[in-house]
C-alpha atoms as a PDB file:
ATOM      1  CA  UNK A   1     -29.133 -70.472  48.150  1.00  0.00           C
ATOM      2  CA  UNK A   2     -26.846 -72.631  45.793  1.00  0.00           C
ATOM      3  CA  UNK A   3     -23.026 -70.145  46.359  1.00  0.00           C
ATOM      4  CA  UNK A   4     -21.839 -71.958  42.778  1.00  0.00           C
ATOM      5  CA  UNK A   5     -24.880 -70.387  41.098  1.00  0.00           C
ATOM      6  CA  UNK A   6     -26.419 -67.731  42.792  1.00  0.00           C
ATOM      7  CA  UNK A   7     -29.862 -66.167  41.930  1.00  0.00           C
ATOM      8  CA  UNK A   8     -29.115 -63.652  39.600  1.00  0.00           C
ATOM      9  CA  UNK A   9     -32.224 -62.517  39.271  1.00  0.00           C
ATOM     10  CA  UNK A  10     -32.658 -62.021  43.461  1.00  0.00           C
ATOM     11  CA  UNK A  11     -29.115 -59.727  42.937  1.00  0.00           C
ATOM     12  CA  UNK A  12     -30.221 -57.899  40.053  1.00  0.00           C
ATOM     13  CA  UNK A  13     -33.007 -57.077  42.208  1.00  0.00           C
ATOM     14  CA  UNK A  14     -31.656 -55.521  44.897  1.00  0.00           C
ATOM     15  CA  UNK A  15     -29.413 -52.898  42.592  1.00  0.00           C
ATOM     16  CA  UNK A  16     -32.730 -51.537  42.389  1.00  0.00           C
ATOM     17  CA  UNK A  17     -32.647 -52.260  38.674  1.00  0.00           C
ATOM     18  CA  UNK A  18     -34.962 -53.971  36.329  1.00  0.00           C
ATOM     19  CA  UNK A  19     -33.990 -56.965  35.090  1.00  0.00           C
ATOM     20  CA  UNK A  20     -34.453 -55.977  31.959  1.00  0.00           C
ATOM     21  CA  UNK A  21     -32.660 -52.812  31.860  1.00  0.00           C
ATOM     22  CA  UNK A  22     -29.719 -55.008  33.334  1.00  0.00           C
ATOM     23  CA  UNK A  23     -29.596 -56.881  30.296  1.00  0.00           C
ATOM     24  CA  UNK A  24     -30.195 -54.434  27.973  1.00  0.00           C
ATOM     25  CA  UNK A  25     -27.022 -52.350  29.554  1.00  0.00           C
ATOM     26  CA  UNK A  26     -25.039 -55.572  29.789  1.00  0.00           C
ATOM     27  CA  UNK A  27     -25.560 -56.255  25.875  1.00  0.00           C
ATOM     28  CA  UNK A  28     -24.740 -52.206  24.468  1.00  0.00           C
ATOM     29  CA  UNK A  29     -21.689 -52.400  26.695  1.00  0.00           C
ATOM     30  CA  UNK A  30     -21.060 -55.913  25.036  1.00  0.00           C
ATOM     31  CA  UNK A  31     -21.451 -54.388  21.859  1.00  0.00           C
ATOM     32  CA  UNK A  32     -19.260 -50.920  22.359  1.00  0.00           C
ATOM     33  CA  UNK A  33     -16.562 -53.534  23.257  1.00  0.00           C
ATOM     34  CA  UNK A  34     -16.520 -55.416  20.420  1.00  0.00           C
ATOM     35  CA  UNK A  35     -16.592 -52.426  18.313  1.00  0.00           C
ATOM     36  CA  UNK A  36     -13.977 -50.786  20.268  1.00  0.00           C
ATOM     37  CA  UNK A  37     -11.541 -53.753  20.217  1.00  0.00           C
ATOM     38  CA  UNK A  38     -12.411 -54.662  16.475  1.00  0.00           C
ATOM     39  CA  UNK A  39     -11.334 -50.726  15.189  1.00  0.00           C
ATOM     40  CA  UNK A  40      -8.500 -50.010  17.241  1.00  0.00           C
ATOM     41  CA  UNK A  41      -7.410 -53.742  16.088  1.00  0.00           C
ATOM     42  CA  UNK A  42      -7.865 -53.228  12.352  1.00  0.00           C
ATOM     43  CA  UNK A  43      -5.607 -49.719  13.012  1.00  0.00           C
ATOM     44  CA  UNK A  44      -2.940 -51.597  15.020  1.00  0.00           C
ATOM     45  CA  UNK A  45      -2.412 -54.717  12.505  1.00  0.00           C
ATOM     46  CA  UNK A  46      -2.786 -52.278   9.114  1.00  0.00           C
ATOM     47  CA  UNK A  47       0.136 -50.155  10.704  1.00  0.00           C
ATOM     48  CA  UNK A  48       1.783 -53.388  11.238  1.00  0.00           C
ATOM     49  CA  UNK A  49       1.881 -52.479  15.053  1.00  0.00           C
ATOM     50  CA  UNK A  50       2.515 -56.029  16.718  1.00  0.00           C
ATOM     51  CA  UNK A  51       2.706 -55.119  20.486  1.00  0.00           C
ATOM     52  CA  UNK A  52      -0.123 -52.736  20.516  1.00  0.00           C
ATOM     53  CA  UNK A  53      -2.100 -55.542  18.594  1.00  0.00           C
ATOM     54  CA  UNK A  54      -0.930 -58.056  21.338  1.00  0.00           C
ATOM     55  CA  UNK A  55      -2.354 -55.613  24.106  1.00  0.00           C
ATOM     56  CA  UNK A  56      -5.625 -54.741  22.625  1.00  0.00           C
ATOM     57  CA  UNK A  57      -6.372 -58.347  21.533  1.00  0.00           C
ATOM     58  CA  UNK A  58      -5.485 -60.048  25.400  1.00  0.00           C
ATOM     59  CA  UNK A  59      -6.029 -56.755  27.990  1.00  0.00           C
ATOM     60  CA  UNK A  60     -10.274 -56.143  28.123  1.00  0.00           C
ATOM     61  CA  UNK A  61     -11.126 -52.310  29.747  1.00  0.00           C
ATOM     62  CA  UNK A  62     -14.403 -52.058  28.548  1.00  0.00           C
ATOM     63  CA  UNK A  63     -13.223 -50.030  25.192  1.00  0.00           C
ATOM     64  CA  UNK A  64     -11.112 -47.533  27.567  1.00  0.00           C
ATOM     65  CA  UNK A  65      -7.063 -48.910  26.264  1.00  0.00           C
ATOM     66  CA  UNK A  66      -9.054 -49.258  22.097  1.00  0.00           C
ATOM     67  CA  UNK A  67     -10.133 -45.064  22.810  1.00  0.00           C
ATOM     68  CA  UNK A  68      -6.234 -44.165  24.271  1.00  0.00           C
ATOM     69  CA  UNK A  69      -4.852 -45.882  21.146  1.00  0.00           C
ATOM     70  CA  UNK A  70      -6.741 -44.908  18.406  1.00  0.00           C
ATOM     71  CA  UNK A  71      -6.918 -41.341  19.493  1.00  0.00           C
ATOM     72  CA  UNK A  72      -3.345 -41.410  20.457  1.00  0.00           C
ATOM     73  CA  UNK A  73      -1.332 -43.653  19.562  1.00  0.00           C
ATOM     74  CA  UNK A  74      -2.332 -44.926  15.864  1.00  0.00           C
ATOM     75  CA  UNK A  75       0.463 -43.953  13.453  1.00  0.00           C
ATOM     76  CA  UNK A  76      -1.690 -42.486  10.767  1.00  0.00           C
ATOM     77  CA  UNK A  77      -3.756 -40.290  12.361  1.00  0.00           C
ATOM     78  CA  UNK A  78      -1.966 -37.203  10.862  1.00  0.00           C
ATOM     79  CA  UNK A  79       0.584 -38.349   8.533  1.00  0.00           C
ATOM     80  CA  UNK A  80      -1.742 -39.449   5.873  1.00  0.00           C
ATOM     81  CA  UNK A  81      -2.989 -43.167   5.248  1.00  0.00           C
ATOM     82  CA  UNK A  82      -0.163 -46.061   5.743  1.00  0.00           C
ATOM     83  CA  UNK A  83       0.212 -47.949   2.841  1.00  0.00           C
ATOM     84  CA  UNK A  84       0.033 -51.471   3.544  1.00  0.00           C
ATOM     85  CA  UNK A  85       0.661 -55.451   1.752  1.00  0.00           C
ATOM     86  CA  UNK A  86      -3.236 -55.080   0.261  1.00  0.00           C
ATOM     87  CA  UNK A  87      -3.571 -51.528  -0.590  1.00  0.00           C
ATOM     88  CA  UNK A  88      -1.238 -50.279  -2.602  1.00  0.00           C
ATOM     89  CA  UNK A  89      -0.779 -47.876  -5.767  1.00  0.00           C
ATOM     90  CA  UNK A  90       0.120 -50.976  -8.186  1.00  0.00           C
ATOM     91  CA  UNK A  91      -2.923 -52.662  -6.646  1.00  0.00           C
ATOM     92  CA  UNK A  92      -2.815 -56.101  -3.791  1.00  0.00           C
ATOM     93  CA  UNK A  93       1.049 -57.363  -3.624  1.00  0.00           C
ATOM     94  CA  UNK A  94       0.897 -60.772  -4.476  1.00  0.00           C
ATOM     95  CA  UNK A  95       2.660 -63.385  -2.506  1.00  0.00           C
ATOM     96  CA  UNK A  96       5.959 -64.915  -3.811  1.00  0.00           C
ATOM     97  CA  UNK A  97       5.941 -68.305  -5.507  1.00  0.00           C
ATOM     98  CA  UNK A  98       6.653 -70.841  -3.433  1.00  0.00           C
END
């Protein structure tokens, strides 16, 4: 047995798992990740909130940090929606001339 590149399908195997199961599970927790990390990152940078943005963009806990902050932490969970550079009452803010 090769150590650089095992058999994964001798170690799948012995969970006691079908290999197919094992890749079915490995792609819906792919996708709740991605969907995790893409909504709590559209709340952090539309409530212009740079370090939580930083965090949920570089630390990966399978969706776990993207649940605490958007249940938590988001700032406009309760005080109404945040107005931000492309959504205001006058319509999208331009930017300056250059």
């Amino acid at each position: 047995m090769n150590p650089v590149f095992p058999d994964f399908g001798a170690l799948i195997s012995s969970l006691g798992v079908h290999p197919a199961v094992f890749w079915a599970l490995v792609a819906l927790t792919a996708l709740w990740v991605v969907a995790a990390k893409g909504y709590a990152l559209w709340h952090a940078a539309r409530n212009y909130q740079r370090y939580w943005f930083i965090a949920l963009l570089i630390i990966n806990t399978f969706g776990i940090l993207e649940i605490i902050y958007v249940a938590w932490f988001r700032k406009d969970k309760k005080e109404g929606h945040t107005q931000s550079l492309f959504n205001t009452p006058e319509g999208p803010v331009s930017s300056p001339s250059v």
